[in-house]
Protein backbone atom coordinates (compact mmCIF):
# COMPACT_ATOMS: atom_id res chain seq x y z
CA UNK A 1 16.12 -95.18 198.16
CA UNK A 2 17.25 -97.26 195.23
CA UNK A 3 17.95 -96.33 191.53
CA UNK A 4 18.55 -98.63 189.12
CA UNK A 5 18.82 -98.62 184.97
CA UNK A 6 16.60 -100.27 183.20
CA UNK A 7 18.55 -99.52 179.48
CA UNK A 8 15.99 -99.10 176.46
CA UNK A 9 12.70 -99.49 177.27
CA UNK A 10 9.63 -98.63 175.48
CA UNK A 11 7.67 -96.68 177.65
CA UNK A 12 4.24 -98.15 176.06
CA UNK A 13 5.29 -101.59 176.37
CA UNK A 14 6.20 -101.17 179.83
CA UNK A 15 2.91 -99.36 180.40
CA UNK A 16 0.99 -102.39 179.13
CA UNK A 17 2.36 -104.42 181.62
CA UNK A 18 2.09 -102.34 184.47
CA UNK A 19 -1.71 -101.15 183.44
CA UNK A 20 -3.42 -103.56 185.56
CA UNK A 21 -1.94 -102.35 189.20
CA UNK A 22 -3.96 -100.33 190.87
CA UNK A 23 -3.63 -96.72 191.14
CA UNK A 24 -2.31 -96.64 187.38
CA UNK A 25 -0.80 -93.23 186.27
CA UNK A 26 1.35 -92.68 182.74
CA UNK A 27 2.45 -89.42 182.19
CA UNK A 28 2.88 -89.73 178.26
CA UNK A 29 4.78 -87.18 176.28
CA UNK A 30 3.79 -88.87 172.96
CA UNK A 31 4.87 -86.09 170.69
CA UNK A 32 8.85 -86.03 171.41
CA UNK A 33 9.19 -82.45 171.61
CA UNK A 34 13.09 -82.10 172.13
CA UNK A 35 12.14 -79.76 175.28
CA UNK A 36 8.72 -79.96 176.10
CA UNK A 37 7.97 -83.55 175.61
CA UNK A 38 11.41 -85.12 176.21
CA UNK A 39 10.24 -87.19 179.08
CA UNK A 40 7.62 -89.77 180.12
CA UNK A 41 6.68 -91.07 183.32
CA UNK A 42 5.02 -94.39 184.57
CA UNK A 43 3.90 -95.78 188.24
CA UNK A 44 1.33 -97.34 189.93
CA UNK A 45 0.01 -98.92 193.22
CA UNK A 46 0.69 -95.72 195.37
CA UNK A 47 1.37 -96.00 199.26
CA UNK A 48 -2.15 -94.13 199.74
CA UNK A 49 -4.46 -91.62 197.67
CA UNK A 50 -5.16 -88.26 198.65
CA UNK A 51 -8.50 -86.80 197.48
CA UNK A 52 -10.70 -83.36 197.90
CA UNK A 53 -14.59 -84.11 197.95
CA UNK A 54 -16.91 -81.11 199.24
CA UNK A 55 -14.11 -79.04 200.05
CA UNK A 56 -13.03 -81.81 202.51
CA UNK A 57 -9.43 -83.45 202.20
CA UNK A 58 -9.05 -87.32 202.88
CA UNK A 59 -5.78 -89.12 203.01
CA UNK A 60 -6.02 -93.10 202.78
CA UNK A 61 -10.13 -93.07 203.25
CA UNK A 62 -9.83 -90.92 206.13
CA UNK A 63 -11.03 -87.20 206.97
CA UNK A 64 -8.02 -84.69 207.62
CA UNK A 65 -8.69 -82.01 209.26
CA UNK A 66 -7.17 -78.45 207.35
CA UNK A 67 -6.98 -76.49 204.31
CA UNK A 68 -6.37 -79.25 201.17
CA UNK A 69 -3.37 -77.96 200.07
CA UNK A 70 -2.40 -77.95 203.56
CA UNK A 71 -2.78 -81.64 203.89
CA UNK A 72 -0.99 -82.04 200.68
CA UNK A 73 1.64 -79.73 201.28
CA UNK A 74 2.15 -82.53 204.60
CA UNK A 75 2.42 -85.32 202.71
CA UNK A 76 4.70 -84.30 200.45
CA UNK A 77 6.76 -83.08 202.82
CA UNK A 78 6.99 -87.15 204.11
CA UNK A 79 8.60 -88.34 200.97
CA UNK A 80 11.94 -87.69 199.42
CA UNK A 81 12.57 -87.05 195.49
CA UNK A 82 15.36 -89.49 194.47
CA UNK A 83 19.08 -88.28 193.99
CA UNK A 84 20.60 -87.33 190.37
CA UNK A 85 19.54 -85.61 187.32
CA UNK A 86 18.00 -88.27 184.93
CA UNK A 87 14.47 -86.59 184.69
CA UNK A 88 13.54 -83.53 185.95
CA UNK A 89 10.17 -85.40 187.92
CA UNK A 90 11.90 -87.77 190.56
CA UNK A 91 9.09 -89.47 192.45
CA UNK A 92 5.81 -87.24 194.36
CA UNK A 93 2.11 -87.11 193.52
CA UNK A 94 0.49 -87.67 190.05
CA UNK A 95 -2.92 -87.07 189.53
CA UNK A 96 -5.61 -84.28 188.55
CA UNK A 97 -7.52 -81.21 189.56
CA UNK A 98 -10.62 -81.14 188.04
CA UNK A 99 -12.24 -77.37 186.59
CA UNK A 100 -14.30 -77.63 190.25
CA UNK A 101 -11.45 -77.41 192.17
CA UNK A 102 -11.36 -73.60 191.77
CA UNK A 103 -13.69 -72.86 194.48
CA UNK A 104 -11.24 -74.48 197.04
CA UNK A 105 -9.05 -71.41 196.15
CA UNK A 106 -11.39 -68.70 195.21
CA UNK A 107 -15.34 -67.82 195.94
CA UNK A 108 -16.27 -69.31 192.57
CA UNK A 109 -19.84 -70.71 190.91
CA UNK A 110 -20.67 -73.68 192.21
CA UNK A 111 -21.90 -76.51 189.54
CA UNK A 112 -24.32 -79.16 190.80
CA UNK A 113 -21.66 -81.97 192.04
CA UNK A 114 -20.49 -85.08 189.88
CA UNK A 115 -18.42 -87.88 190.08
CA UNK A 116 -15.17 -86.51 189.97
CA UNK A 117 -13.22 -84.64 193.06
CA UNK A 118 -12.09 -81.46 192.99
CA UNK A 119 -8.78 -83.50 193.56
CA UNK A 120 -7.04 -86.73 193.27
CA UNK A 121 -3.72 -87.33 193.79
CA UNK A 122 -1.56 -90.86 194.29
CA UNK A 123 1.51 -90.55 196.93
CA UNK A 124 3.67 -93.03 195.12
CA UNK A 125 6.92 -94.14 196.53
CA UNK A 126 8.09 -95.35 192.49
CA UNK A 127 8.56 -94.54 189.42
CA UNK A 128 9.88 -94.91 185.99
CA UNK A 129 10.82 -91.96 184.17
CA UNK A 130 11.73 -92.31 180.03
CA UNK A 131 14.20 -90.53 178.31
CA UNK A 132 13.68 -89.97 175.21
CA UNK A 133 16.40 -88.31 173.73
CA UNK A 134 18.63 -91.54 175.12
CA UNK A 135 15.97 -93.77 175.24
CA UNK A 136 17.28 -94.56 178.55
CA UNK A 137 15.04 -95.54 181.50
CA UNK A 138 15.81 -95.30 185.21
CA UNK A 139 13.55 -96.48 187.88
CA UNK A 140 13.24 -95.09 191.33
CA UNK A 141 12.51 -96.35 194.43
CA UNK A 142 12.30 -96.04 198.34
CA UNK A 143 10.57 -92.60 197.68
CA UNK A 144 7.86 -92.16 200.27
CA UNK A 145 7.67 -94.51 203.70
CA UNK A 146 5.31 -97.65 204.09
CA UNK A 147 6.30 -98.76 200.36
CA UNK A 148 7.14 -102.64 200.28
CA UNK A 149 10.84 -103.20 200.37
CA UNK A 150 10.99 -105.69 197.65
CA UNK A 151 9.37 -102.92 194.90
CA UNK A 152 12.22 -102.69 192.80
CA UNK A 153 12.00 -106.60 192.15
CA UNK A 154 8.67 -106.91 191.78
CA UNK A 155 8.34 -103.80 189.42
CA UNK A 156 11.33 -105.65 187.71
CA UNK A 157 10.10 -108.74 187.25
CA UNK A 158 6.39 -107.41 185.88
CA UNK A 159 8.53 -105.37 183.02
CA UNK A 160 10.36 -109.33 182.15
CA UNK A 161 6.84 -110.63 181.61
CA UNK A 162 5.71 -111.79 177.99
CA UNK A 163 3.96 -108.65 176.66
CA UNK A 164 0.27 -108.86 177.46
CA UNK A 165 -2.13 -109.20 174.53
CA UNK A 166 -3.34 -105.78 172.96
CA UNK A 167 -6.52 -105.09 173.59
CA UNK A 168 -9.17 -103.47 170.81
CA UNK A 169 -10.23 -100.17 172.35
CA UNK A 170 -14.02 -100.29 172.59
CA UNK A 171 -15.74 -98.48 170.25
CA UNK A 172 -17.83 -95.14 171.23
CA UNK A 173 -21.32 -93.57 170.53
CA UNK A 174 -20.88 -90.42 170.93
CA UNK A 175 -23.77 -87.31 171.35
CA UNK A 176 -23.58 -84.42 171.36
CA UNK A 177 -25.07 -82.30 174.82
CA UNK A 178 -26.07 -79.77 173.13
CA UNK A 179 -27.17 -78.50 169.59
CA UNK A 180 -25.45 -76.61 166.90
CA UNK A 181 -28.46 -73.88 167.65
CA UNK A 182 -27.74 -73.56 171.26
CA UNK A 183 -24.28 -73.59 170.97
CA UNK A 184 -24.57 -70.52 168.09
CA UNK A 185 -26.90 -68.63 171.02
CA UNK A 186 -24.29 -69.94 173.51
CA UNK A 187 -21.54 -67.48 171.88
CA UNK A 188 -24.14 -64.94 170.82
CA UNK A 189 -24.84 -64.69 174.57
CA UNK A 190 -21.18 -64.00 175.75
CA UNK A 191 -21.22 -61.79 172.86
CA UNK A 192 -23.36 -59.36 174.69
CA UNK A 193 -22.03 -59.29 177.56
CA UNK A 194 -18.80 -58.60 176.38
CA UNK A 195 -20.49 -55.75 174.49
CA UNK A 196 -22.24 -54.71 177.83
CA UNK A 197 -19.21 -54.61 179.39
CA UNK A 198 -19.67 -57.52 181.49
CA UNK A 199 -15.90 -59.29 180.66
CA UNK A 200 -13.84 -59.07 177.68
CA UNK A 201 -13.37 -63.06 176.95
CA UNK A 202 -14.92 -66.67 177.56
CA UNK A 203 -14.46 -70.03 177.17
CA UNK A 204 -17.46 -72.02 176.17
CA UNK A 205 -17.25 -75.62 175.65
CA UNK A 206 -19.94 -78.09 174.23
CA UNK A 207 -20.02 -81.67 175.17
CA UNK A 208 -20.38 -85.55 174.02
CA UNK A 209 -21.05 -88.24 175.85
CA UNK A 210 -20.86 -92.01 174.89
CA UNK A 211 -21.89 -95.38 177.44
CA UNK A 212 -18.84 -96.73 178.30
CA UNK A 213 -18.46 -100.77 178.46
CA UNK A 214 -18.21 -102.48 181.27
CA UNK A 215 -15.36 -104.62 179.96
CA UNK A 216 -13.45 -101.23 178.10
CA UNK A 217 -9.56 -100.98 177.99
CA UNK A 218 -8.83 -97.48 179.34
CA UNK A 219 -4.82 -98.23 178.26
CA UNK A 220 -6.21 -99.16 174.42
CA UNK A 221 -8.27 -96.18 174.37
CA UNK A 222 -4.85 -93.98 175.35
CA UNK A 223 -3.47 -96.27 171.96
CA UNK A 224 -5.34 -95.02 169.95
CA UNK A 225 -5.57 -91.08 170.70
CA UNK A 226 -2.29 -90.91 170.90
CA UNK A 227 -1.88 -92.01 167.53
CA UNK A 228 -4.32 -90.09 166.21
CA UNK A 229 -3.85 -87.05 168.35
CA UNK A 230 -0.18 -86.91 170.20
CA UNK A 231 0.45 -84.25 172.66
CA UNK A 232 3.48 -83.74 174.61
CA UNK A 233 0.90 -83.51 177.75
CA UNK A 234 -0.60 -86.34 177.14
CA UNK A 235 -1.80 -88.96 180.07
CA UNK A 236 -3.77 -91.81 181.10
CA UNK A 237 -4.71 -92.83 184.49
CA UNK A 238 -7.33 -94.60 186.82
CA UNK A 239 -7.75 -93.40 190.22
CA UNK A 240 -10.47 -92.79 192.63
CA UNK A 241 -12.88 -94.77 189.81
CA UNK A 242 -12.01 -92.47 187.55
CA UNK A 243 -10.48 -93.02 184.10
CA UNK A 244 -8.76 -90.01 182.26
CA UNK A 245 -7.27 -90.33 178.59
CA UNK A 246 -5.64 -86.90 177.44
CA UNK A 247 -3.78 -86.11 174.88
CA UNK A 248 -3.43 -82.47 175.72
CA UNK A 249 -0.98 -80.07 174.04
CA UNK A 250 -0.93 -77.40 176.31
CA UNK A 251 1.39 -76.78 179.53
CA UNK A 252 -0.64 -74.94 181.97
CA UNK A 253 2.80 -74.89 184.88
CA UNK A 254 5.88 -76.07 185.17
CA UNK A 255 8.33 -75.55 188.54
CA UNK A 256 11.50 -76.43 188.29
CA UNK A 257 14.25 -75.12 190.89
CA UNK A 258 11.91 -72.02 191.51
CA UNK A 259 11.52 -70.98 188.41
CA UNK A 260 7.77 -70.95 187.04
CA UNK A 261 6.52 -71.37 183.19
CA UNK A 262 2.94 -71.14 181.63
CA UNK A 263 2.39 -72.01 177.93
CA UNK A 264 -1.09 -70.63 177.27
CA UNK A 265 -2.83 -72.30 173.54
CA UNK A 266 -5.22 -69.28 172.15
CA UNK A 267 -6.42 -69.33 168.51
CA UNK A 268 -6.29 -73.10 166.51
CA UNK A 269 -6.61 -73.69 162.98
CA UNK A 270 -6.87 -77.39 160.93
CA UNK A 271 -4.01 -78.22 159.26
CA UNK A 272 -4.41 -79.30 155.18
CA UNK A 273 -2.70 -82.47 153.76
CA UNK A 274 -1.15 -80.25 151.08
CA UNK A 275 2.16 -78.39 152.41
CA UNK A 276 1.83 -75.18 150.70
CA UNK A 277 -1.79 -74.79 151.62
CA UNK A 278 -0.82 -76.15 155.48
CA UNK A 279 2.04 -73.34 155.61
CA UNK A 280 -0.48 -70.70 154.63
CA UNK A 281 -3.09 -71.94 156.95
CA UNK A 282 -0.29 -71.05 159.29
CA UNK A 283 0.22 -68.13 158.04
CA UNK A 284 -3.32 -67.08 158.29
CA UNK A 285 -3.27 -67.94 162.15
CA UNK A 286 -0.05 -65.45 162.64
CA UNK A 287 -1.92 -62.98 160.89
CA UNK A 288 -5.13 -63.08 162.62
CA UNK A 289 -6.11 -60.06 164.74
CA UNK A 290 -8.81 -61.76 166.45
CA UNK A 291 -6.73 -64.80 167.64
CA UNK A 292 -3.96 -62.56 168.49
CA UNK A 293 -5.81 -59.86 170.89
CA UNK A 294 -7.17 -63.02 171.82
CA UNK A 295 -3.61 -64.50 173.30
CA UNK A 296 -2.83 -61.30 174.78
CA UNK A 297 -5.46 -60.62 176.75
CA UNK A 298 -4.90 -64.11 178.82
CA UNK A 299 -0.74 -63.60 178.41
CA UNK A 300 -1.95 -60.33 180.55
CA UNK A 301 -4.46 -62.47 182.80
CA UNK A 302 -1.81 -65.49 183.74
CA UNK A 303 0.78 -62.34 184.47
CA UNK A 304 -1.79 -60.93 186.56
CA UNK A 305 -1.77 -64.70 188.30
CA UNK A 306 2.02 -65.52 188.44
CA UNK A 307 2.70 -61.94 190.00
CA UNK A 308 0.51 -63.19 193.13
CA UNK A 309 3.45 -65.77 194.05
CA UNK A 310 6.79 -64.68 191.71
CA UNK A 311 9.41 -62.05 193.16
CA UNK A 312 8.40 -58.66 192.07
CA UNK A 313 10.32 -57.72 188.37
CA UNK A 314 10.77 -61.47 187.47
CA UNK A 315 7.54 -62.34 185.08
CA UNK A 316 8.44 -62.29 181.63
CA UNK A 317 7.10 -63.23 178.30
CA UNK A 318 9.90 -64.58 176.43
CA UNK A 319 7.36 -66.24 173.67
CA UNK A 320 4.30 -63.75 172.65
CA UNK A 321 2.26 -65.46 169.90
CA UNK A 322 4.30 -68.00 168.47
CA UNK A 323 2.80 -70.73 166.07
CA UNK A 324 3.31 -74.70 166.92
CA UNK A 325 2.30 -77.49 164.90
CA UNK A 326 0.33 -80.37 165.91
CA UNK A 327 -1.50 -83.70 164.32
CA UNK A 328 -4.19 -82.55 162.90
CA UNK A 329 -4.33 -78.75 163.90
CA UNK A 330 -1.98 -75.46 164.43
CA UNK A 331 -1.91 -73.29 167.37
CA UNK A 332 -0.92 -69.38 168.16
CA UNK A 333 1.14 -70.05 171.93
CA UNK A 334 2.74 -67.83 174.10
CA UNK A 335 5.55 -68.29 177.39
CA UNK A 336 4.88 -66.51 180.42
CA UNK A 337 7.76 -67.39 183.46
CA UNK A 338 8.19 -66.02 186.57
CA UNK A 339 10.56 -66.96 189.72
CA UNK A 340 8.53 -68.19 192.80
CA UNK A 341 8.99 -65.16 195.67
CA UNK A 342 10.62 -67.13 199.13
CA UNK A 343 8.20 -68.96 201.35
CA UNK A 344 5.96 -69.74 198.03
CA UNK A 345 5.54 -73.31 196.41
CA UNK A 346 3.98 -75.16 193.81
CA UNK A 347 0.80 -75.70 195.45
CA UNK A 348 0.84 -71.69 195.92
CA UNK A 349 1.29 -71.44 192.58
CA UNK A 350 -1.82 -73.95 192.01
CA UNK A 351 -3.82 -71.65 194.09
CA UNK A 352 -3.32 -68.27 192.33
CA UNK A 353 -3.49 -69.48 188.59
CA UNK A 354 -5.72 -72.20 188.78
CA UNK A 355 -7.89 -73.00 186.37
CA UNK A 356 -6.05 -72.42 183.66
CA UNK A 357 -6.69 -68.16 182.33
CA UNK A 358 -7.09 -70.00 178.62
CA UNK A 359 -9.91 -71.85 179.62
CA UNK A 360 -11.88 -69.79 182.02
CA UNK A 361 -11.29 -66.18 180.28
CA UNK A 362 -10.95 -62.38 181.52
CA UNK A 363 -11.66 -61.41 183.91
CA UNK A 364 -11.22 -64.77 185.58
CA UNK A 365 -14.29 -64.65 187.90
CA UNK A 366 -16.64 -62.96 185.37
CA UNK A 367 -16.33 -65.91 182.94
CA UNK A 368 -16.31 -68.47 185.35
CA UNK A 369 -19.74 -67.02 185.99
CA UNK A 370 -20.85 -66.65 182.71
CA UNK A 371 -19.49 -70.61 181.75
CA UNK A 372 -21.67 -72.11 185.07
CA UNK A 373 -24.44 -69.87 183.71
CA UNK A 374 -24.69 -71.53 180.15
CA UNK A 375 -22.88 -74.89 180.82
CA UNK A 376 -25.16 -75.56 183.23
CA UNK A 377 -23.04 -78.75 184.28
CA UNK A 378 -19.85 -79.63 185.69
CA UNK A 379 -16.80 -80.11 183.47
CA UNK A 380 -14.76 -82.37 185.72
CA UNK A 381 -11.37 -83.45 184.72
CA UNK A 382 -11.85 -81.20 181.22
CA UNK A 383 -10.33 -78.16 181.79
CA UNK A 384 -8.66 -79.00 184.84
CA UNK A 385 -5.06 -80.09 185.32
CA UNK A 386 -3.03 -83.52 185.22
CA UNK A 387 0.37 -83.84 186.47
CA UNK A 388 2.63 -84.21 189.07
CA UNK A 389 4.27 -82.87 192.62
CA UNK A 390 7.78 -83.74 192.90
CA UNK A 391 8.89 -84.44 196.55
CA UNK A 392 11.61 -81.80 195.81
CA UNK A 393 9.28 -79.16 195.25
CA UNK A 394 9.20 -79.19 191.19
CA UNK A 395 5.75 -79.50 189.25
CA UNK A 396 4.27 -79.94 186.08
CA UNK A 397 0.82 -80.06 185.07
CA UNK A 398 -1.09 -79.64 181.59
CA UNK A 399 -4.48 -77.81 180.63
CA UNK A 400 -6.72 -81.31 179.95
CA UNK A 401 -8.31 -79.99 176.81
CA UNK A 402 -8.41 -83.07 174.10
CA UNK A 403 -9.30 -85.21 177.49
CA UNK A 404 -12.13 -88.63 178.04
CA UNK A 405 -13.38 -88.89 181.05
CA UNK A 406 -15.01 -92.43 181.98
CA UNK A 407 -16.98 -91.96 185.32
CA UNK A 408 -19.78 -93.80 186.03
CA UNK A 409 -20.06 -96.07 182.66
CA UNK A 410 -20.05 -93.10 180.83
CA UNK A 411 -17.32 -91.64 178.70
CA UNK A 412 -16.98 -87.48 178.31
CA UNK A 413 -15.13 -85.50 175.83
CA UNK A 414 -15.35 -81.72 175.54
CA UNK A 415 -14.21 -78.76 173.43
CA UNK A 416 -14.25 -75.40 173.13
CA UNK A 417 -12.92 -72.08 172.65
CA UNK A 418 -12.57 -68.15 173.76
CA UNK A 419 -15.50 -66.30 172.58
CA UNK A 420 -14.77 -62.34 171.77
CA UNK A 421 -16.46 -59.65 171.05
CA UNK A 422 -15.08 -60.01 167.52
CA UNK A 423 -16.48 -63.77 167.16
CA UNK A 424 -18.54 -65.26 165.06
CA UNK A 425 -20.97 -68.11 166.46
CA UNK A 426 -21.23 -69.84 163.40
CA UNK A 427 -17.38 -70.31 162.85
CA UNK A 428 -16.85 -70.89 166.89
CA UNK A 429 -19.20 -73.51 166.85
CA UNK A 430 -17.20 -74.81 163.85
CA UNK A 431 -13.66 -74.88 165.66
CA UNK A 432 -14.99 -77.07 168.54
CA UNK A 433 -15.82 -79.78 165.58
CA UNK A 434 -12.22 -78.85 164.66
CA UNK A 435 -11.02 -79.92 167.58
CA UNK A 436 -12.84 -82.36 168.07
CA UNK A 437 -12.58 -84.60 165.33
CA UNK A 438 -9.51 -86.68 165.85
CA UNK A 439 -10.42 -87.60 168.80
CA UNK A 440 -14.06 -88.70 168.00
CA UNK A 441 -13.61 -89.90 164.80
CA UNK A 442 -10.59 -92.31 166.21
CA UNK A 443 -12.84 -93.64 169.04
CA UNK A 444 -15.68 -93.91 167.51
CA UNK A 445 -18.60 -92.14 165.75
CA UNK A 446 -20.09 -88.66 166.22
């Protein structure tokens, strides 16, 4: 294991030079939140991918026999996180769980299959985490065996290199999956059954698709969103054939030293250019009743899921409907943290909250029902989770709402939102064009 300096560095410069190595992950906290977004990570060419397909787990191309977290749990067990405090990841696995991966954990609905895994994960045995508030960088290496011994120099010498030209992102034509109609019936239907008695909350999401081109620049594509759109969640990475650009906002778990955190997103409003009117719009989302039951009810639901792994007594909710401000929009967010009971992990924690309570809805099960019922369609990467295993048994991992997924020479974006019994399809329909737009309108046309 090595560690060495590498002073200011700009962690999108270095990405651009990097981008072309296989296996390509950048963990990109492009909003700078003092706490949430202080650090950025960026590595490529792992020592071997791990990935789930048909509830089978394969490690380097190969079958492995076991549960998949099992296997996982393994590998990570073969690498070491590297020595001091500079960031709080220190070398592991980066990569996603897509929504599909939670039947591996739970009977769930089963969606016709598509090109994504349930899960893809690099072992990588580097990295380069970013500092922000020093604007320090430090890379690691010597993390995981079979690693060549001369990475530090090579990784080294790429960073030297002239900056490579930047590349135009390609420009998108994106449809729409479904109409404004059936999207209005879409929430009129959960509607009833939440009236029925059926579940109190769901999240239904509407879809756009665009061709992809042969010859696109998934890096300039991440350019651009996260200029338009920053999140402190944000990421872009190629693995397993597939390309994901997120600029998320939402934590969905961190670990760190046992300790557990959630940040659930319920209820979003646009921001307005003028600052009075912005501060009211504000305002107006604090206020809300609906948006507020709204965050409750899954603050009560991802409780329900940290209690399954946290020591008895320890789940909290220091942060109950607080309002943060992003780009283009506001959102209500609350805390829920927990400490992990002994013998538990990260990947137990995986098990019992994933997917994400503020995208699936309460009862978990019921609206995962109700969403394969009138998606119709798997949702892949959207709604899953990006982030990263540490070697030393720390996590974190976003909610990939705001995400593109390229897969087969298409690109996918989706949004949506909690449907209750107190919503109104015409002005649901509305928020997922809310949501939408910055990303759409920066990568193209609607």
């Amino acid at each position: 294991m090595a560690i060495f300096s590498l002073g200011p560095l700009d962690s999108m410069q270095a990405a651009a030079r990097l981008a072309a190595l296989p296996g390509f992950v950048f963990l990109d906290s492009a909003l700078r939140h003092p706490r949430l977004g202080r650090f950025s990570y960026l590595t490529a060419d792992p020592v071997g991918i791990f990935e789930v397909r048909d509830g089978g787990a394969r490690w380097r191309g190969t079958a492995m026999a076991g549960a998949p977290l099992d296997v996982l749990r393994g590998l990570l067990a073969r690498g070491r996180a590297a020595t001091g405090d500079f960031a709080p990841f220190r070398g592991g696995a980066v990569g996603f769980l897509s929504y599909e991966a939670g039947r591996l954990f739970e009977v769930q609905p089963r969606f016709p299959d598509g090109p994504v895994p349930d899960m893809a994960f690099g072992l990588y045995d580097w990295l380069i985490a970013f500092d922000h508030a020093t604007g320090e960088a430090t890379l690691a290496t010597g993390l995981f065996p079979d690693g060549p011994t001369d990475r530090a120099d090579r990784i080294r010498a790429l960073l030297s290199e002239p900056a490579p030209e930047i590349r135009p992102a390609p420009r998108l034509d994106w449809r729409a999956e479904v109409s404004a109609g059936d999207y209005r019936a879409a929430v009129a239907r959960v509607i009833e059954a939440i009236l029925a008695g059926d579940l109190f909350q769901a999240n239904i999401a509407q879809g756009f698709t665009a061709p992809w081109p042969a010859d696109g620049d998934l890096l300039s594509l991440h350019r651009v969103l996260r200029a338009a759109n920053p999140g402190d969640f944000a990421a872009c990475l190629d693995l397993c054939g597939i390309g994901v650009v997120s600029t998320s906002p939402e934590c969905f778990v961190t670990v760190a030293d046992g300790r557990v955190e959630t940040r659930p997103i319920k209820g979003t409003i646009a921001r307005d250019p003028d600052p009075a009117a912005d501060a009211a719009r504000a305002e107006r989302l604090a206020a809300s009743v609906k948006d507020r039951a709204e965050n409750v009810m899954i603050v009560d639901l991802l409780r329900n899921d940290l209690s399954r792994v946290c020591r008895p007594g320890t789940v909290a909710v220091p942060e109950l409907c607080a309002i943060e401000t992003y780009a283009g929009l506001h959102h209500m967010v609350s805390a829920v943290t927990g400490a992990l009971s002994p013998g538990r992990d990260a990947l137990d924690l995986l098990a019992a909250a994933f997917p994400g309570g503020s995208i699936t809805g309460a009862p978990k099960p019921e609206a995962m029902r109700l969403i394969a019922e009138i998606e119709g369609r798997p949702r892949g990467v959207y709604c899953g989770s990006i982030g990263w295993l540490g070697f030393d048994g720390s996590a974190g991992f976003n909610i990939a709402i705001r995400t593109v997924e390229i897969a087969d020479g298409t690109a996918r974006f989706r949004a949506g939102g909690g449907i209750t019994a107190l919503s109104d399809p015409a002005a649901e329909y509305r928020e997922t064009l809310t949501k939408s737009e910055r990303v759409l309108s920066a990568t193209g046309r609607r």
